[in-house]
N, C-alpha and C. Protein backbone atom coordinates (compact mmCIF):
# COMPACT_ATOMS: atom_id res chain seq x y z
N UNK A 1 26.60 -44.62 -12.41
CA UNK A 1 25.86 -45.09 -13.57
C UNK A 1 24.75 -44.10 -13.88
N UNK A 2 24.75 -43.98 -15.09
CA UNK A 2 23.88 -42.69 -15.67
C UNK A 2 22.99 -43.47 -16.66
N UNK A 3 21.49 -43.07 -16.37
CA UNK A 3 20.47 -43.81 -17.23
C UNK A 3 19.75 -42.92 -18.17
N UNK A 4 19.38 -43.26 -19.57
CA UNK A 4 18.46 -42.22 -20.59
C UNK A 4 17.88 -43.15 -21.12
N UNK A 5 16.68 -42.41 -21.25
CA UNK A 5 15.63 -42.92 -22.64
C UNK A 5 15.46 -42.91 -23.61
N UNK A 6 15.86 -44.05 -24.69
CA UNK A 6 15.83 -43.43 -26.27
C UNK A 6 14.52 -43.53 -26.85
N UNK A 7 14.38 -42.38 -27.66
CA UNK A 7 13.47 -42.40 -27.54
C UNK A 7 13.22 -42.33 -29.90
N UNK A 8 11.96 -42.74 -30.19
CA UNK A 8 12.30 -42.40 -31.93
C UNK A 8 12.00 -40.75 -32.02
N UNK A 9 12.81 -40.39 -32.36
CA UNK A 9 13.06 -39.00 -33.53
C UNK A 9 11.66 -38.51 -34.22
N UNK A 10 10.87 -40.02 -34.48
CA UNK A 10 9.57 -39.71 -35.21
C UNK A 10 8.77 -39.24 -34.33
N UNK A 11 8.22 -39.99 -33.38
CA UNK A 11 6.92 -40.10 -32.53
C UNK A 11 7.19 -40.27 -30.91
N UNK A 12 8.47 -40.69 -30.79
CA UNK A 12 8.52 -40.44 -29.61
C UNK A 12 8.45 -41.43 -29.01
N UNK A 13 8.21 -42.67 -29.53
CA UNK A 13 7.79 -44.03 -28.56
C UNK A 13 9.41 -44.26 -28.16
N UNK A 14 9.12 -44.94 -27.23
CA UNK A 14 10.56 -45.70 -26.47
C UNK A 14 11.39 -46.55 -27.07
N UNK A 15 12.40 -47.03 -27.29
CA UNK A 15 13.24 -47.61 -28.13
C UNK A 15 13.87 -48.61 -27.17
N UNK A 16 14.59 -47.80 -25.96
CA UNK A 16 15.02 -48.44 -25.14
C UNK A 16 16.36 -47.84 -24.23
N UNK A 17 16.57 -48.16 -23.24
CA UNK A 17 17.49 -46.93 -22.35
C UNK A 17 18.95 -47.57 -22.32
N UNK A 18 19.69 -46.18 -22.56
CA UNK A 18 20.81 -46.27 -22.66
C UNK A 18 21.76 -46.41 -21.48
N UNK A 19 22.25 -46.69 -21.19
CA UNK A 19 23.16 -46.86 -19.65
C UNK A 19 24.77 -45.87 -20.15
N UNK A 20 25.15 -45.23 -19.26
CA UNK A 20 26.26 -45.47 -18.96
C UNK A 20 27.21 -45.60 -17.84
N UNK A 21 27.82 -46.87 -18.08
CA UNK A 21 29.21 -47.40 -16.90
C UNK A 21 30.63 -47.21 -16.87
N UNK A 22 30.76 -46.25 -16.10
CA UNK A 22 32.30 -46.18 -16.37
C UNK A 22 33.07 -45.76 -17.63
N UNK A 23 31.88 -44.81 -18.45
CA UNK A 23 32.54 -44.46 -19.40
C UNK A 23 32.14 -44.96 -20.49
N UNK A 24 31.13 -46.42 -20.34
CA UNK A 24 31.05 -46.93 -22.02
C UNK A 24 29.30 -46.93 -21.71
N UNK A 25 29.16 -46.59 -22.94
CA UNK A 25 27.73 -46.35 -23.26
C UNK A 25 27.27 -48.16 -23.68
N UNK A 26 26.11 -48.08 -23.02
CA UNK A 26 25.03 -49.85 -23.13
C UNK A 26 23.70 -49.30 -23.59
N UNK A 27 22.93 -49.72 -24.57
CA UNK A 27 21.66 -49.69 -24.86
C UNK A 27 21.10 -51.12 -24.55
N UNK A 28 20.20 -50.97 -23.38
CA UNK A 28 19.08 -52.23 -23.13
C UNK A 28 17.94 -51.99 -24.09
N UNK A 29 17.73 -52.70 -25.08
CA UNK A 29 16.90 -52.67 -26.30
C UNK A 29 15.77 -53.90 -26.10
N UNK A 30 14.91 -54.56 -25.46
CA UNK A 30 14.03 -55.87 -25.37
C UNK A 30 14.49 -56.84 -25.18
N UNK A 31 15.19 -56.40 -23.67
CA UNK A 31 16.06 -57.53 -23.09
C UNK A 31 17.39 -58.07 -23.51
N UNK A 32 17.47 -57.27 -24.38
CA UNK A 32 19.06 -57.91 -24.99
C UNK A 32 19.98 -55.97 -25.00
N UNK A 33 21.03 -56.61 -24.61
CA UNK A 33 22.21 -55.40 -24.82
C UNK A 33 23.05 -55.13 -26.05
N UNK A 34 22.70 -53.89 -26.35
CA UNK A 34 23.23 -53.94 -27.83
C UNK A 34 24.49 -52.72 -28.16
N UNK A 35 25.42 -52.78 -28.55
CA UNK A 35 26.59 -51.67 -28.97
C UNK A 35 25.86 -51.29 -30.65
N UNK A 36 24.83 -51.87 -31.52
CA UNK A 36 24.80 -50.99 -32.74
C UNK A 36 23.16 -51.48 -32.77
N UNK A 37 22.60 -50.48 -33.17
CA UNK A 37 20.94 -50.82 -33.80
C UNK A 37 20.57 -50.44 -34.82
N UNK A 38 19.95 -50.97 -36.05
CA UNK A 38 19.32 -50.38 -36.90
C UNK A 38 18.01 -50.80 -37.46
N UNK A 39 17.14 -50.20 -36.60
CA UNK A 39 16.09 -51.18 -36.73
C UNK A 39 14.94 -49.48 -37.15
N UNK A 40 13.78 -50.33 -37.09
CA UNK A 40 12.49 -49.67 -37.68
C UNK A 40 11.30 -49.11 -36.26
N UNK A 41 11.01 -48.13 -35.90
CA UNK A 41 10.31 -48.36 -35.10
C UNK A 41 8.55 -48.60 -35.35
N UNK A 42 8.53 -49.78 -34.51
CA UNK A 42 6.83 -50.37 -34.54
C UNK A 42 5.46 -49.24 -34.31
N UNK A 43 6.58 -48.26 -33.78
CA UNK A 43 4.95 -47.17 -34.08
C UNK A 43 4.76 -46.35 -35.38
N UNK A 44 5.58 -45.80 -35.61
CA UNK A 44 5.92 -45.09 -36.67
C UNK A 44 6.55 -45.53 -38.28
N UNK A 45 7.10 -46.14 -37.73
CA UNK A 45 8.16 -46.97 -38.74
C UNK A 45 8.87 -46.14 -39.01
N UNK A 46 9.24 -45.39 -38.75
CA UNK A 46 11.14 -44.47 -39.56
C UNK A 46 12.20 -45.32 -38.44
N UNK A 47 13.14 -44.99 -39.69
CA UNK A 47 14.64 -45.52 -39.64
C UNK A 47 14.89 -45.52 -37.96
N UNK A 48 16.05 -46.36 -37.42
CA UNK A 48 16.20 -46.14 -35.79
C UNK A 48 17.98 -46.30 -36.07
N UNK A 49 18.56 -45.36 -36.09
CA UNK A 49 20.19 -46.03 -35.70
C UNK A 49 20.75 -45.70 -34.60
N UNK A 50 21.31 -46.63 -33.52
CA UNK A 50 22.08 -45.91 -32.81
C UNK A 50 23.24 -46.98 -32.60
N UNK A 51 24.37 -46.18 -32.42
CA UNK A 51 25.82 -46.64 -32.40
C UNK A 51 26.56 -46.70 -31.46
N UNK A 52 27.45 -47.46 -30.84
CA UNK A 52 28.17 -47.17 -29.73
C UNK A 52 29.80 -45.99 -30.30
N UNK A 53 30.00 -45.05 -30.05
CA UNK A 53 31.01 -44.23 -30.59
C UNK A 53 32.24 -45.50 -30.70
N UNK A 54 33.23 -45.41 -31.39
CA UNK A 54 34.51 -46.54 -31.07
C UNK A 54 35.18 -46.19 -30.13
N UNK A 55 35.41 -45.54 -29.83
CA UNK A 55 36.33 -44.78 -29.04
C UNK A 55 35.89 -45.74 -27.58
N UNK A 56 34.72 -45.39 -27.53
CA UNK A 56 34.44 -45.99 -26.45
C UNK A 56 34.18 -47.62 -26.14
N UNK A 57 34.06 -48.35 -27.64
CA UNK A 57 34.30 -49.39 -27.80
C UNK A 57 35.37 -49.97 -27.63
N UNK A 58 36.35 -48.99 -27.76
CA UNK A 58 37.74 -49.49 -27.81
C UNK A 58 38.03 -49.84 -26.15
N UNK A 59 37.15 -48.73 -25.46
CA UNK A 59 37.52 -48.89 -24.24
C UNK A 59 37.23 -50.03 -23.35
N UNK A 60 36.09 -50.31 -23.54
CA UNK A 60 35.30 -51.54 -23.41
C UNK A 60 36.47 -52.40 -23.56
N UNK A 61 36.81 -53.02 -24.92
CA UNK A 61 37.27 -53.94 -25.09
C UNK A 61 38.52 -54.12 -24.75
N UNK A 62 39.35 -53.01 -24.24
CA UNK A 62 40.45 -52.66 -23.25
C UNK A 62 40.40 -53.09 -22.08
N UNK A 63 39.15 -53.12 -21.41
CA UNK A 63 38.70 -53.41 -20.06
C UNK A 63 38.83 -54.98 -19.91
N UNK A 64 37.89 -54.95 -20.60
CA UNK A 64 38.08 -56.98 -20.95
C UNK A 64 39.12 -57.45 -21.15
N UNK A 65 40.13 -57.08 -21.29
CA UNK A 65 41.38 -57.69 -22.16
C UNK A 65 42.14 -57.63 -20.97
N UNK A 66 42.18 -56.21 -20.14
CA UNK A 66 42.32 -55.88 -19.05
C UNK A 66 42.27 -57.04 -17.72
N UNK A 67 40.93 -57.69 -17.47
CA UNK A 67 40.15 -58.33 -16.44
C UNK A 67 40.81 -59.49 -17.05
N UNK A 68 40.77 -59.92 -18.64
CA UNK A 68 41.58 -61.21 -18.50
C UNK A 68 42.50 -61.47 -18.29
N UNK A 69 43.58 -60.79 -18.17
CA UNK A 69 44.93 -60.96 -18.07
C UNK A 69 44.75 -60.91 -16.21
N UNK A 70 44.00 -60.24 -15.68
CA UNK A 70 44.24 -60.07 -14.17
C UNK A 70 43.97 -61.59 -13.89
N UNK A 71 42.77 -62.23 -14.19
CA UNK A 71 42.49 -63.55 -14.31
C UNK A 71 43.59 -64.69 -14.44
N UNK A 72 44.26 -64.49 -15.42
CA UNK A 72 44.96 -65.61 -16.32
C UNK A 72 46.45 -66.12 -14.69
């Protein structure tokens, strides 16, 4: 597991850290886990986007689909 800091483009304040597991990228954003953001940042206020690529979404949701069937 590989950890980064996002950080705003503007000023630099923290946004929130990105994880990655096994290949799929996680942003921990104020306690909640998010695959898309588009928010404003509170210091600066410019634009904030960040995206989970699909590709890797796809993978994700491969995994899951994956674990349920091992389940079922």
């Amino acid at each position: 597991m590989t950890e980064e800091i996002v950080t705003c483009p503007g000023c630099g304040n923290e946004i929130g850290r990105e994880y990655v597991i096994d290949g799929v990228v996680f942003l921990d954003c104020g306690g909640v886990i998010v695959h898309r953001l588009e928010a404003n940042c509170k210091q600066c206020g410019r634009d904030i986007f960040w995206v989970v690529p699909d590709v890797r979404l796809e993978r994700l949701i491969k995994k899951v689909l994956e674990n349920r069937e091992k389940r079922d």
